[in-house]
N, C-alpha and C. Protein backbone atom coordinates (compact mmCIF):
# COMPACT_ATOMS: atom_id res chain seq x y z
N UNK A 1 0.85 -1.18 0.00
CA UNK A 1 0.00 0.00 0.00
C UNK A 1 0.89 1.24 0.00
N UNK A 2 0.38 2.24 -0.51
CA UNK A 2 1.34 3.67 -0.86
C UNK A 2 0.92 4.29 0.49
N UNK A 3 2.44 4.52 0.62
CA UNK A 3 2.27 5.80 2.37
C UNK A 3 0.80 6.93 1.73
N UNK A 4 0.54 7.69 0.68
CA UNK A 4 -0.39 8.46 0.78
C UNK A 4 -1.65 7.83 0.58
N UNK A 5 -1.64 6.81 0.26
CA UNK A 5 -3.15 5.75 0.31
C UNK A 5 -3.50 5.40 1.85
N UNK A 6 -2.70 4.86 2.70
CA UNK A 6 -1.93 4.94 3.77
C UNK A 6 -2.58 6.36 4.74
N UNK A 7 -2.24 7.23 4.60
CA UNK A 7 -2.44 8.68 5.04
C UNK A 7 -3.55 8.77 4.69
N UNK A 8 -4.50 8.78 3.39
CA UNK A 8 -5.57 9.24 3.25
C UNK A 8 -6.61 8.25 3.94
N UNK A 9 -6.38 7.05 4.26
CA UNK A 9 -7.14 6.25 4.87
C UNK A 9 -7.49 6.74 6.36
N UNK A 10 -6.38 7.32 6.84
CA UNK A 10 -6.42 7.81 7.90
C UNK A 10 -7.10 8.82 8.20
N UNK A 11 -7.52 9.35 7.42
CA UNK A 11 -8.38 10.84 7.50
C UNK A 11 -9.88 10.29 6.98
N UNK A 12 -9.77 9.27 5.73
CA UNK A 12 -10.91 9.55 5.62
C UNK A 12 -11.72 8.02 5.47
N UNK A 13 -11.49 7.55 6.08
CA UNK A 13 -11.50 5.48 6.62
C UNK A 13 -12.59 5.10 6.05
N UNK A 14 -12.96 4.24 4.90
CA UNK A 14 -13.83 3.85 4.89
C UNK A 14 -15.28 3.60 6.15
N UNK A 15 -14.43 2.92 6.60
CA UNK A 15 -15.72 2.57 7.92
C UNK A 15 -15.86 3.91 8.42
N UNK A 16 -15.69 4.55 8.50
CA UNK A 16 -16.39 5.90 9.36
C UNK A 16 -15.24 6.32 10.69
N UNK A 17 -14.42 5.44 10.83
CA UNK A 17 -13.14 5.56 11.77
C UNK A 17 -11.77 5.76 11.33
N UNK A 18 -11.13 6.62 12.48
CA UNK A 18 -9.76 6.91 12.29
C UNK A 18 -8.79 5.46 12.53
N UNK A 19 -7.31 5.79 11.78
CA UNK A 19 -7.01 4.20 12.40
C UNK A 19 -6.53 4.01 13.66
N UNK A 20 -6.94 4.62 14.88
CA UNK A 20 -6.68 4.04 15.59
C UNK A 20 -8.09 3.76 16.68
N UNK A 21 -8.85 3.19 15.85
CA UNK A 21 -10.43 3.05 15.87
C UNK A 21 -11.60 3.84 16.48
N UNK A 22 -10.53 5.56 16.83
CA UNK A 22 -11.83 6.30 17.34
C UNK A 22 -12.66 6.74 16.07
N UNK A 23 -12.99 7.67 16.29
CA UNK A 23 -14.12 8.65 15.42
C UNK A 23 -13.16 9.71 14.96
N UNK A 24 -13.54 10.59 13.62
CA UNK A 24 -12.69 11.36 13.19
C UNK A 24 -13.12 12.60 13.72
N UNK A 25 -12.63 14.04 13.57
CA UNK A 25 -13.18 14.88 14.30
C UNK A 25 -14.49 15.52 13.58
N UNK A 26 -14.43 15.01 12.25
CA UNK A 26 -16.18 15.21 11.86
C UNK A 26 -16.88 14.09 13.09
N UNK A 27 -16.73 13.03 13.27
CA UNK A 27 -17.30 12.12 13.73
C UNK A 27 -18.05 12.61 14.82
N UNK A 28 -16.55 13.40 15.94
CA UNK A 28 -16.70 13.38 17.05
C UNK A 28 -17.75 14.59 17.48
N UNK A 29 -17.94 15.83 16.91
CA UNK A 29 -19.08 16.94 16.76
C UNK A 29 -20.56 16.44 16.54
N UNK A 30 -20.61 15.51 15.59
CA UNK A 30 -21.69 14.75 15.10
C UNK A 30 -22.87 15.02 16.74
N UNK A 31 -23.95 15.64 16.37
CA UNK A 31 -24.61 15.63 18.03
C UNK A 31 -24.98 16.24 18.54
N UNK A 32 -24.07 17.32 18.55
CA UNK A 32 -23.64 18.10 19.78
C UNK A 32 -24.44 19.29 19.68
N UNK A 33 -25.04 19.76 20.40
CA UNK A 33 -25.67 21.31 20.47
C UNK A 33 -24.98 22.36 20.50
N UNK A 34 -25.03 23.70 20.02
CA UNK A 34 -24.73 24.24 20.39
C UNK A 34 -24.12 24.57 21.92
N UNK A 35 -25.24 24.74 22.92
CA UNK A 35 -24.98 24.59 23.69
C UNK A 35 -23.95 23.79 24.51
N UNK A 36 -23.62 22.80 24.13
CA UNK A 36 -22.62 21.92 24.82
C UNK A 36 -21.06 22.17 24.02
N UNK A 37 -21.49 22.72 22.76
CA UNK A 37 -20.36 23.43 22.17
C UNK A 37 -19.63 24.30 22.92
N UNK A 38 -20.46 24.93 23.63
CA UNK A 38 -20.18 26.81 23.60
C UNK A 38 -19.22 25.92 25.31
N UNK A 39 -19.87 25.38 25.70
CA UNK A 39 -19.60 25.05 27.62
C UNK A 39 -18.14 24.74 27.96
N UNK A 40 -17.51 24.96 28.56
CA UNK A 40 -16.09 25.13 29.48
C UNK A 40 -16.26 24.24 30.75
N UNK A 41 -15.56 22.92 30.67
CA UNK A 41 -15.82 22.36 32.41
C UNK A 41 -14.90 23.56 33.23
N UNK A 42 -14.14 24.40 32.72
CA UNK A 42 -13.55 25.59 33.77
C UNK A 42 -12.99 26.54 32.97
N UNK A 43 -12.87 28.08 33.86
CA UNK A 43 -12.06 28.95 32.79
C UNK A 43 -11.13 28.86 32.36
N UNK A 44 -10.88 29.37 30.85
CA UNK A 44 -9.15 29.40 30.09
C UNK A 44 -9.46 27.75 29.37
N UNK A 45 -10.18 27.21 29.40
CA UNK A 45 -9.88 25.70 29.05
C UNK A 45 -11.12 25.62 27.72
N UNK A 46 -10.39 25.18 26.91
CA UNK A 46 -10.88 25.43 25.24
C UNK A 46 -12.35 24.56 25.03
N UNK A 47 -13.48 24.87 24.67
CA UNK A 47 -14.59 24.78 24.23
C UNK A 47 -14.48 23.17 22.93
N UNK A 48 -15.64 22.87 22.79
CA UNK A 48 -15.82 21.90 21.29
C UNK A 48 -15.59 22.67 20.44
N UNK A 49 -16.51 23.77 20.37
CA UNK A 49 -16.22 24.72 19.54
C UNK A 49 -15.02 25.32 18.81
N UNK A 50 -14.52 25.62 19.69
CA UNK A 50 -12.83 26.48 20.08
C UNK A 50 -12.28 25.06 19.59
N UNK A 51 -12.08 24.28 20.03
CA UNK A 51 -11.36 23.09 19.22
C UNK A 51 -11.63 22.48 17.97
N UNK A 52 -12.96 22.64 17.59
CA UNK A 52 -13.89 22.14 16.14
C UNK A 52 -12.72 23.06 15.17
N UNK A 53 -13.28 24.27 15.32
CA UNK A 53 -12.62 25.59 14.49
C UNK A 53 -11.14 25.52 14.55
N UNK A 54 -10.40 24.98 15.92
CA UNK A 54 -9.16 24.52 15.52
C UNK A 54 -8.64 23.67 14.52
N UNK A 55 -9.13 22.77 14.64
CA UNK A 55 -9.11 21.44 13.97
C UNK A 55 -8.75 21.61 12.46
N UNK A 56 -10.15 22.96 12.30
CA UNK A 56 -10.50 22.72 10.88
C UNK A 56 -9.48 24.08 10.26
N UNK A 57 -8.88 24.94 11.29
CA UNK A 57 -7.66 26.12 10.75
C UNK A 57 -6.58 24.77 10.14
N UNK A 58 -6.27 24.15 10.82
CA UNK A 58 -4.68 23.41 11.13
C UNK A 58 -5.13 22.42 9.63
N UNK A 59 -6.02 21.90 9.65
CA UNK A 59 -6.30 20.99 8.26
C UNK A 59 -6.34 22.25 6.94
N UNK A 60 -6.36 23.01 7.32
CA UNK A 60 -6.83 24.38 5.61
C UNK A 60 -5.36 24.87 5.96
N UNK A 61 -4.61 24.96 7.12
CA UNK A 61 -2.94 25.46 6.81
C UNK A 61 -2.40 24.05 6.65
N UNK A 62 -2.28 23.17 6.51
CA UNK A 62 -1.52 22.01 5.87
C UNK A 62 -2.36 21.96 4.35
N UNK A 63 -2.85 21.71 4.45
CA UNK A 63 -3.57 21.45 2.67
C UNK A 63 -2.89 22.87 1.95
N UNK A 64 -2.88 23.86 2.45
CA UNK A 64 -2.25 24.64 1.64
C UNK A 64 -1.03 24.55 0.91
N UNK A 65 -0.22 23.70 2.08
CA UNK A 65 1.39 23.78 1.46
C UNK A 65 1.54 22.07 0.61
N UNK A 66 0.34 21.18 1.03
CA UNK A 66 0.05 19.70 0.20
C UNK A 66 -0.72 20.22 -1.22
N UNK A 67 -1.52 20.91 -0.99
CA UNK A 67 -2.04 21.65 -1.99
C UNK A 67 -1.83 23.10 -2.65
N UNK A 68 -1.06 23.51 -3.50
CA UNK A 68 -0.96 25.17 -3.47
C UNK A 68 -1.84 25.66 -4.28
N UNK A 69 -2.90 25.08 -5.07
CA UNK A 69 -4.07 25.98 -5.49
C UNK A 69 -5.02 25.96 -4.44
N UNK A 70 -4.98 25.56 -3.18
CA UNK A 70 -5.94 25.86 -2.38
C UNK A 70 -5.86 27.47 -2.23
N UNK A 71 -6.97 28.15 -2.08
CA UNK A 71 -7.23 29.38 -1.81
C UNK A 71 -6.49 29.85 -0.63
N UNK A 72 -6.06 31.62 -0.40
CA UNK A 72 -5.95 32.04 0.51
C UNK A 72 -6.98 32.35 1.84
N UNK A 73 -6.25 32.48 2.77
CA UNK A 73 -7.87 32.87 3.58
C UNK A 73 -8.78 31.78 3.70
N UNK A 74 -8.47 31.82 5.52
CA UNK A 74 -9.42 30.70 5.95
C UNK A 74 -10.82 32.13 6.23
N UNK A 75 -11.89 31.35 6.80
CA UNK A 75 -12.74 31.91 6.80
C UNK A 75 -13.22 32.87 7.77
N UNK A 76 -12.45 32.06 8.81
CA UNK A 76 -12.72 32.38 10.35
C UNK A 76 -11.53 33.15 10.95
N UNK A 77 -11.88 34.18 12.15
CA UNK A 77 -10.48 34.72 12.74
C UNK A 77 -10.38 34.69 14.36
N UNK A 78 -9.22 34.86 14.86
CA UNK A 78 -8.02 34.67 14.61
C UNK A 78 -7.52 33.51 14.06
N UNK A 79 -6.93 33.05 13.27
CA UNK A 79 -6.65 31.81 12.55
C UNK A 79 -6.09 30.96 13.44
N UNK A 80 -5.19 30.99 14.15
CA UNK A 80 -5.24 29.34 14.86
C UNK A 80 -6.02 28.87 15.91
N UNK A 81 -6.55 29.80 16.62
CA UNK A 81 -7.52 29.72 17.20
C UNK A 81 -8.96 30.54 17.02
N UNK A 82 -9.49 30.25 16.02
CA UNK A 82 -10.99 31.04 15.57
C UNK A 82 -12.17 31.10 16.95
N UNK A 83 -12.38 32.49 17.41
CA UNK A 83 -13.31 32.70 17.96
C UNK A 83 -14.85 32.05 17.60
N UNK A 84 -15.96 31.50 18.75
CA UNK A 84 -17.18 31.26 18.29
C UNK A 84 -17.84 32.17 18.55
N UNK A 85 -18.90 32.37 17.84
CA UNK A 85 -19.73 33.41 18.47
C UNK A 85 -19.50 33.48 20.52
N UNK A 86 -20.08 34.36 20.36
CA UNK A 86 -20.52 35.01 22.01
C UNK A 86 -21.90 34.00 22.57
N UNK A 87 -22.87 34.24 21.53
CA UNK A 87 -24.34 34.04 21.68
C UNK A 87 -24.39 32.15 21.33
N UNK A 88 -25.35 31.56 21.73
CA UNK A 88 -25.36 30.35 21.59
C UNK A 88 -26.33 30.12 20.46
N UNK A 89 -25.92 29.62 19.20
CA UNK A 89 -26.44 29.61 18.28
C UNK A 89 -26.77 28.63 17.24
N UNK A 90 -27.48 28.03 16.93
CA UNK A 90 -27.50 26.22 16.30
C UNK A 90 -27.17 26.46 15.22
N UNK A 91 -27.81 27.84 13.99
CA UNK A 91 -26.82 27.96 12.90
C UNK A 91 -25.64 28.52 12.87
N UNK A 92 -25.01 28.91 13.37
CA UNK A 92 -23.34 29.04 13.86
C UNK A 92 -22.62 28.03 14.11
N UNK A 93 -23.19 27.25 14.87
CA UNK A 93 -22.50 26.23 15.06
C UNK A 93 -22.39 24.69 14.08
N UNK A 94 -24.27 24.79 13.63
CA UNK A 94 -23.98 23.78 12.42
C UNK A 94 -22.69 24.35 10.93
N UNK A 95 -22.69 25.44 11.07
CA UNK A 95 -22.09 26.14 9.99
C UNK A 95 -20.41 25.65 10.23
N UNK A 96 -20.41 25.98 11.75
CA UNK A 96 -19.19 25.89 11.80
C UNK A 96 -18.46 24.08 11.58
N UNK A 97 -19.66 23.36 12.29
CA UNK A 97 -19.35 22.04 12.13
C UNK A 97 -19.06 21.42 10.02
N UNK A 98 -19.68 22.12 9.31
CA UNK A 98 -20.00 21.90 8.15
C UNK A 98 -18.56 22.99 7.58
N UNK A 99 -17.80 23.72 8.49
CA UNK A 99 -16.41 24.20 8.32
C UNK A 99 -15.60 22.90 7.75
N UNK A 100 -15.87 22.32 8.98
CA UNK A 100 -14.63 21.14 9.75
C UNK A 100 -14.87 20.12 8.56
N UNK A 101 -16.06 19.76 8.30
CA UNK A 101 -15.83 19.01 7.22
C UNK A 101 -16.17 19.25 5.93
N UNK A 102 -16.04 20.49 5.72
CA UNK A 102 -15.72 20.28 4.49
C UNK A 102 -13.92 20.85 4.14
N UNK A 103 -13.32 20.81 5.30
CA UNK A 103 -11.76 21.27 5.28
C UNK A 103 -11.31 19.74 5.74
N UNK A 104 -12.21 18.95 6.19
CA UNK A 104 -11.81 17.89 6.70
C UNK A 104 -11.48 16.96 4.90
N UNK A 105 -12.47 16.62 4.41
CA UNK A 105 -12.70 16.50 3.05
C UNK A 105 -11.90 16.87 2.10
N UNK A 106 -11.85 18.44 1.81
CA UNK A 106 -11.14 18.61 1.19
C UNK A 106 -9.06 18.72 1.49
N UNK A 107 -8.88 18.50 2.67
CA UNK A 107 -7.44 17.66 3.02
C UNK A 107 -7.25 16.26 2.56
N UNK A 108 -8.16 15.14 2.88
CA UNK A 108 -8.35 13.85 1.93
C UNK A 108 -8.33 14.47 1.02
N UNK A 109 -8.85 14.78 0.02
CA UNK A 109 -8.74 14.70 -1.57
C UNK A 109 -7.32 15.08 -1.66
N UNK A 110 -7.14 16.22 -0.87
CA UNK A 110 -5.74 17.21 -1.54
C UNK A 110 -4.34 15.22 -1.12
N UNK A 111 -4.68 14.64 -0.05
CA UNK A 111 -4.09 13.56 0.05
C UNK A 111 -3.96 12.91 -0.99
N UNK A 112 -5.69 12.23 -1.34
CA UNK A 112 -5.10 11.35 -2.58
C UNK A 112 -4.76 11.51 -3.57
N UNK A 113 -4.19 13.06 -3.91
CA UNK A 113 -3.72 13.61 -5.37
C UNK A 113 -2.36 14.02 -5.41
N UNK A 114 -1.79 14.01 -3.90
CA UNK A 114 -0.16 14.25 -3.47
C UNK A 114 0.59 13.44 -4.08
N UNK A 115 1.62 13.23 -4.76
CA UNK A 115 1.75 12.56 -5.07
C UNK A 115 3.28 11.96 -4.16
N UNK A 116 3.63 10.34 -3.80
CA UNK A 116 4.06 9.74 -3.02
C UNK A 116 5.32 10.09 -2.86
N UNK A 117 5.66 10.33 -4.27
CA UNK A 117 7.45 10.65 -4.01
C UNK A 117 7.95 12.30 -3.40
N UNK A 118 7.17 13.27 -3.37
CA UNK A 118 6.94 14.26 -2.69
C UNK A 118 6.86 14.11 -1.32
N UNK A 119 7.00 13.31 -0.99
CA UNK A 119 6.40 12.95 1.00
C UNK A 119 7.68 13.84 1.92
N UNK A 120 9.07 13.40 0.56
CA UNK A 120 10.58 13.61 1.98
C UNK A 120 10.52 14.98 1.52
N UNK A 121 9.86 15.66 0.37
CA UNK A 121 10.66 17.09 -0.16
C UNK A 121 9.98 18.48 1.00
N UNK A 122 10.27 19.01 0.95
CA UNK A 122 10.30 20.35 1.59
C UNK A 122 9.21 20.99 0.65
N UNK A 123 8.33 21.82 1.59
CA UNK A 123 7.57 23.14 0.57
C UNK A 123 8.77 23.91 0.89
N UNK A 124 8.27 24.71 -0.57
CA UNK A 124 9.30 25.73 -0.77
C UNK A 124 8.97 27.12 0.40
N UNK A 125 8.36 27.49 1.17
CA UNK A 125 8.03 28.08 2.35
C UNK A 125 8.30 27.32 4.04
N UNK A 126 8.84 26.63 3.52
CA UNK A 126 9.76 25.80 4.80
C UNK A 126 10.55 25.38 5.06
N UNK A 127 11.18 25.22 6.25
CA UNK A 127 12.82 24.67 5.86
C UNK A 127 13.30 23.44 6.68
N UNK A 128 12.13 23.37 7.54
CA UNK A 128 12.29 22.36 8.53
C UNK A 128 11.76 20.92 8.64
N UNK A 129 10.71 20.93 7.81
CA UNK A 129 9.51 19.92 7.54
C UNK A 129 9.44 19.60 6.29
N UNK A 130 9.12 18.16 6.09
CA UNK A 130 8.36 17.40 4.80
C UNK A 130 7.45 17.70 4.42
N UNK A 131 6.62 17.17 3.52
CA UNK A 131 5.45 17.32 3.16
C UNK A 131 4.96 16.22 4.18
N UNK A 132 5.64 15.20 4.47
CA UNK A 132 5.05 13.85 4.97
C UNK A 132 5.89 14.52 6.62
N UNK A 133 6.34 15.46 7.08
CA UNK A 133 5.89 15.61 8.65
C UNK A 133 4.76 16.51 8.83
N UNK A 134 4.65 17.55 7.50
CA UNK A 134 3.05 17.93 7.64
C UNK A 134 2.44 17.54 7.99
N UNK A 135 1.71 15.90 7.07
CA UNK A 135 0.91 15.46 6.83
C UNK A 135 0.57 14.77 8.22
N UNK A 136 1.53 13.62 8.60
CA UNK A 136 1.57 13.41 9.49
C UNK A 136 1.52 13.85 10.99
N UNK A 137 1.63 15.40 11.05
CA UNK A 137 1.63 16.38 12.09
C UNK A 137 -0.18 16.54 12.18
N UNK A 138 -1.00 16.62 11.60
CA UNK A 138 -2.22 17.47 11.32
C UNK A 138 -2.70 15.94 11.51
N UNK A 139 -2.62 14.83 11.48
CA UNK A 139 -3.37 13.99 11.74
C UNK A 139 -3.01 13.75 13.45
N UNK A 140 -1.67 13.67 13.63
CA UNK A 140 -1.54 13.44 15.06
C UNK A 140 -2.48 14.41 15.88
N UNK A 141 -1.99 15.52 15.55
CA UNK A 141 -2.75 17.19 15.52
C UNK A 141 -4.57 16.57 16.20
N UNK A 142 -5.15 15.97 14.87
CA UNK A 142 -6.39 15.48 14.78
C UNK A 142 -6.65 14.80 16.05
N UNK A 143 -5.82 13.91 15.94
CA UNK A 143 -6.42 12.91 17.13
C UNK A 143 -6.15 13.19 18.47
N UNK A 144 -5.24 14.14 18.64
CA UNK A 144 -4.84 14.81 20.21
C UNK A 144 -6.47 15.73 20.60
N UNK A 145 -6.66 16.57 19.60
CA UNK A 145 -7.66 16.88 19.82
C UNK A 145 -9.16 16.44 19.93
N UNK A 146 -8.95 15.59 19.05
CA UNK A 146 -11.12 15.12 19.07
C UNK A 146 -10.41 13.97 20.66
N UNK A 147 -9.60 13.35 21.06
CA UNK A 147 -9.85 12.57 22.07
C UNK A 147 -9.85 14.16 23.26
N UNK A 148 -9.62 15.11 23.13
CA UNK A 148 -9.90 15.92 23.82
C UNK A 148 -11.62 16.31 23.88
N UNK A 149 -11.88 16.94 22.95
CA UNK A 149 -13.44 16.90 22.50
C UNK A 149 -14.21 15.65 22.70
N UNK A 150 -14.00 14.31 22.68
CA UNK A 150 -14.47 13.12 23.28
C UNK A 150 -14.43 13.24 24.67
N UNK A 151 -13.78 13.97 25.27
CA UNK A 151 -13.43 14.16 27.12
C UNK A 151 -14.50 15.09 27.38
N UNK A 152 -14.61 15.80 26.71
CA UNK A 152 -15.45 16.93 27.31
C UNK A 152 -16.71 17.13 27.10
N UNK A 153 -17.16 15.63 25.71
CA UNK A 153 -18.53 15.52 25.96
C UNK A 153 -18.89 14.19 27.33
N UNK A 154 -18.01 13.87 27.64
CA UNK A 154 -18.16 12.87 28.74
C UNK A 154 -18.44 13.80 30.06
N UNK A 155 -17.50 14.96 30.11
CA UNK A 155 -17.40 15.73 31.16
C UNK A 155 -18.26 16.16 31.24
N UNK A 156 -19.62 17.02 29.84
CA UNK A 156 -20.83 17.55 29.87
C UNK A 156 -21.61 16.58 30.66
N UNK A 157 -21.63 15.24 30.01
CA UNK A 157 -22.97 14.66 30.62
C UNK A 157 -22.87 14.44 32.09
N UNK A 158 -21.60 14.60 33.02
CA UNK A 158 -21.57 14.42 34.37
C UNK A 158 -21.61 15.54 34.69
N UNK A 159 -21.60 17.22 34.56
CA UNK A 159 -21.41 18.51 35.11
C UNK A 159 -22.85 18.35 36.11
């Protein structure tokens, strides 16, 4: 199997799972209300939300440098961490969830069109990283976070 067949499986798994058999971070939003979006088990400590919108900055800045006709300009600001609204809102938040995947999505595709022997080379805007520690960064990236967002819908239903 090709490392980017490999990689794209990982993002976008047939069965509906990541490989290391959780849920992907589309998966893990799947549900959720607003409301339980917006909620903090304490202050300073990052939201579903606040992490959804993370998720989906860090997947649209890697696809950029895997992909360079991807567009400038993510949608949302401050870019690595995008503010949610203030107000608790179900179309805000479905909107925002429908962010995540469709940046989720369009990183798979930009995957299965990378092509394999590119994995060790450098973007030309970097000097430190592969294309394949990118790639590999934004999935680890992925799963540090939704098992975070998996914690904190556990934490909702006991508050």
């Amino acid at each position: 199997m090709a490392k980017v067949d490999l990689l794209s499986r990982a993002i976008a798994p047939k069965a509906g799972r990541a490989w290391h058999g959780g849920v992907t971070p589309v998966g893990a939003v799947r549900g959720i209300s607003a409301k339980q979006a917006h909620w903090r088990p304490a202050p300073r400590l990052h939201s579903i939300w606040e992490l959804t919108l993370h998720i989906a900055y860090w997947k649209y800045a890697v696809r950029r440098h895997v992909d360079p006709t991807t567009e400038a300009g993510f949608p949302r600001s401050p870019s690595n961490w995008p503010a949610p609204p203030d107000h608790l809102d179900e179309g805000s938040w479905t909107a925002d969830r429908l962010l995540l995947k469709a940046e989720h999505e369009a990183f798979a595709e930009a995957l299965r069109r990378f092509p394999e022997g590119r994995l060790n080379r450098r973007p030309p805007t970097i000097r430190k990283w592969s294309y394949g520690d990118l790639i590999a960064g934004v999935l680890a990236h992925d799963a540090y976070h939704t098992g975070q967002i998996q914690l904190l819908k556990r934490l909702w239903s006991h508050r």
